[in-house]
C-alpha atoms as a PDB file:
ATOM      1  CA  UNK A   1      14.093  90.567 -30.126  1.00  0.00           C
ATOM      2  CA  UNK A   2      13.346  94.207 -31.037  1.00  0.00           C
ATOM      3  CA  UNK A   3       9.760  93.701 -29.974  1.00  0.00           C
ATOM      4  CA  UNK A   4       8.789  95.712 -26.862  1.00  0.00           C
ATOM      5  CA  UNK A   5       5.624  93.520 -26.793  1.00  0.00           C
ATOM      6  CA  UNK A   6       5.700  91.120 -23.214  1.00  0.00           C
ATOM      7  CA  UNK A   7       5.392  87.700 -24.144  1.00  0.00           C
ATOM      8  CA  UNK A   8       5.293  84.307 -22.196  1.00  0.00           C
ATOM      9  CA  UNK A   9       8.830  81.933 -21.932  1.00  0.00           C
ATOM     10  CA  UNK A  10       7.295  79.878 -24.283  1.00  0.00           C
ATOM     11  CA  UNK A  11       7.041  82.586 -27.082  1.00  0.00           C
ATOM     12  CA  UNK A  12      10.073  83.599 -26.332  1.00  0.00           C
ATOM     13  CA  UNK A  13      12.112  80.498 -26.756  1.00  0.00           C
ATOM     14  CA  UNK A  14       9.582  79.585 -30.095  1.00  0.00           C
ATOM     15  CA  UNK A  15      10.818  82.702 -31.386  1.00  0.00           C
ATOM     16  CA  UNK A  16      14.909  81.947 -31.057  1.00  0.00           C
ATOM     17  CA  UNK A  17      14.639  78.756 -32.012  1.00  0.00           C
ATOM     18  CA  UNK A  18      12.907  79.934 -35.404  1.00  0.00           C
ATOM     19  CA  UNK A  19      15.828  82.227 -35.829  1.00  0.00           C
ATOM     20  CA  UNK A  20      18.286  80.222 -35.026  1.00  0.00           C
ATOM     21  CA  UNK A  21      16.605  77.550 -37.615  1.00  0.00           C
ATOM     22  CA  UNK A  22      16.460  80.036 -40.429  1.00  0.00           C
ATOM     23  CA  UNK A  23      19.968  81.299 -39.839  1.00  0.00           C
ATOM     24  CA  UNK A  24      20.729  77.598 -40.431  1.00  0.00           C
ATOM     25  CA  UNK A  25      18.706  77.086 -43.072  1.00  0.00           C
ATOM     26  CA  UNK A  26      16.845  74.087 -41.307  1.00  0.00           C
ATOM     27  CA  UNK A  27      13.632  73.493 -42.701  1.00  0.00           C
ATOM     28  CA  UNK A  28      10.983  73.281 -39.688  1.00  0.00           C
ATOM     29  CA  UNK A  29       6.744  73.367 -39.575  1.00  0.00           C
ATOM     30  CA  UNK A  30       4.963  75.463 -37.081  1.00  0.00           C
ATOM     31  CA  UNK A  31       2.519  73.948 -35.111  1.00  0.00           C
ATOM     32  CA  UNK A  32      -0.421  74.531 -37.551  1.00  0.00           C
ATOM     33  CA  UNK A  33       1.357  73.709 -40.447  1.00  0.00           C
ATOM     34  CA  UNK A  34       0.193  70.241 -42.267  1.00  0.00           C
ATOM     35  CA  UNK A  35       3.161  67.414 -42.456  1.00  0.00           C
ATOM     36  CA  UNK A  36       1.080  65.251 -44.666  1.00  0.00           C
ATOM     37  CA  UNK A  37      -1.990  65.608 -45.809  1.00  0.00           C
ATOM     38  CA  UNK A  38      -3.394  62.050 -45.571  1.00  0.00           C
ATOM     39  CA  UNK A  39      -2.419  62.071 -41.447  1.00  0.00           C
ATOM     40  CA  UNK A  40      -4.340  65.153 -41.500  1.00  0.00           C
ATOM     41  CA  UNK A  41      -7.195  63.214 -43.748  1.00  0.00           C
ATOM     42  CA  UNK A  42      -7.437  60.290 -41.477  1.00  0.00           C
ATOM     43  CA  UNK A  43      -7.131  62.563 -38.130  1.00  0.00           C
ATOM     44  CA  UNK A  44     -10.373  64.494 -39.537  1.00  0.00           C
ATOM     45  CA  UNK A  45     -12.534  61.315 -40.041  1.00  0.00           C
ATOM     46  CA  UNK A  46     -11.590  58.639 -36.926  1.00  0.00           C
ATOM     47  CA  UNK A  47     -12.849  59.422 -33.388  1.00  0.00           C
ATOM     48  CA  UNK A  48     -10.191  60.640 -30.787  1.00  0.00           C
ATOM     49  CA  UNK A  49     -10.133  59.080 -28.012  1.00  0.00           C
ATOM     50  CA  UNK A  50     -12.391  61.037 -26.107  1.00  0.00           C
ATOM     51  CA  UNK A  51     -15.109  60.282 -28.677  1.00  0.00           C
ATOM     52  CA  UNK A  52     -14.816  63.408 -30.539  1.00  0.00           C
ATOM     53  CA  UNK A  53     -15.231  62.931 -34.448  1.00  0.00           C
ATOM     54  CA  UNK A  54     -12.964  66.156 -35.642  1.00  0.00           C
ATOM     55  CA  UNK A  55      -9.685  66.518 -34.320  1.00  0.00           C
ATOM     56  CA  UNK A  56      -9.904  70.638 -32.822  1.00  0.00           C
ATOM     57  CA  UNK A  57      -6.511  72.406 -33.968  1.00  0.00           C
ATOM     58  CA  UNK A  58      -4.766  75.139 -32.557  1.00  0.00           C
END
């Protein structure tokens, strides 16, 4: 990590797995990536369980 920016554990350990997954050639989705758009259809129209009608992403 070349980057002199400071960044949480978390970040940190996101960022070597994503090397060490590309360097592998593993395919992988970020956290705001889609996995299949008719989960992501559905999520959008039922209520959560909290009542709420949209699902809030990151």
């Amino acid at each position: 990590m070349a980057n002199n920016k400071v960044s949480s554990i978390e970040e940190q350990i996101e960022d070597r797995v994503k090397q060490y997954f590309n360097q592998e050639k593993i395919p992988y989705l970020t956290k705001t990536e889609a996995m299949d758009p008719e989960i992501d259809d559905a999520l959008k129209i039922e209520e959560s369980k909290k009542g709420w009608k949209r699902r809030k992403l990151p």
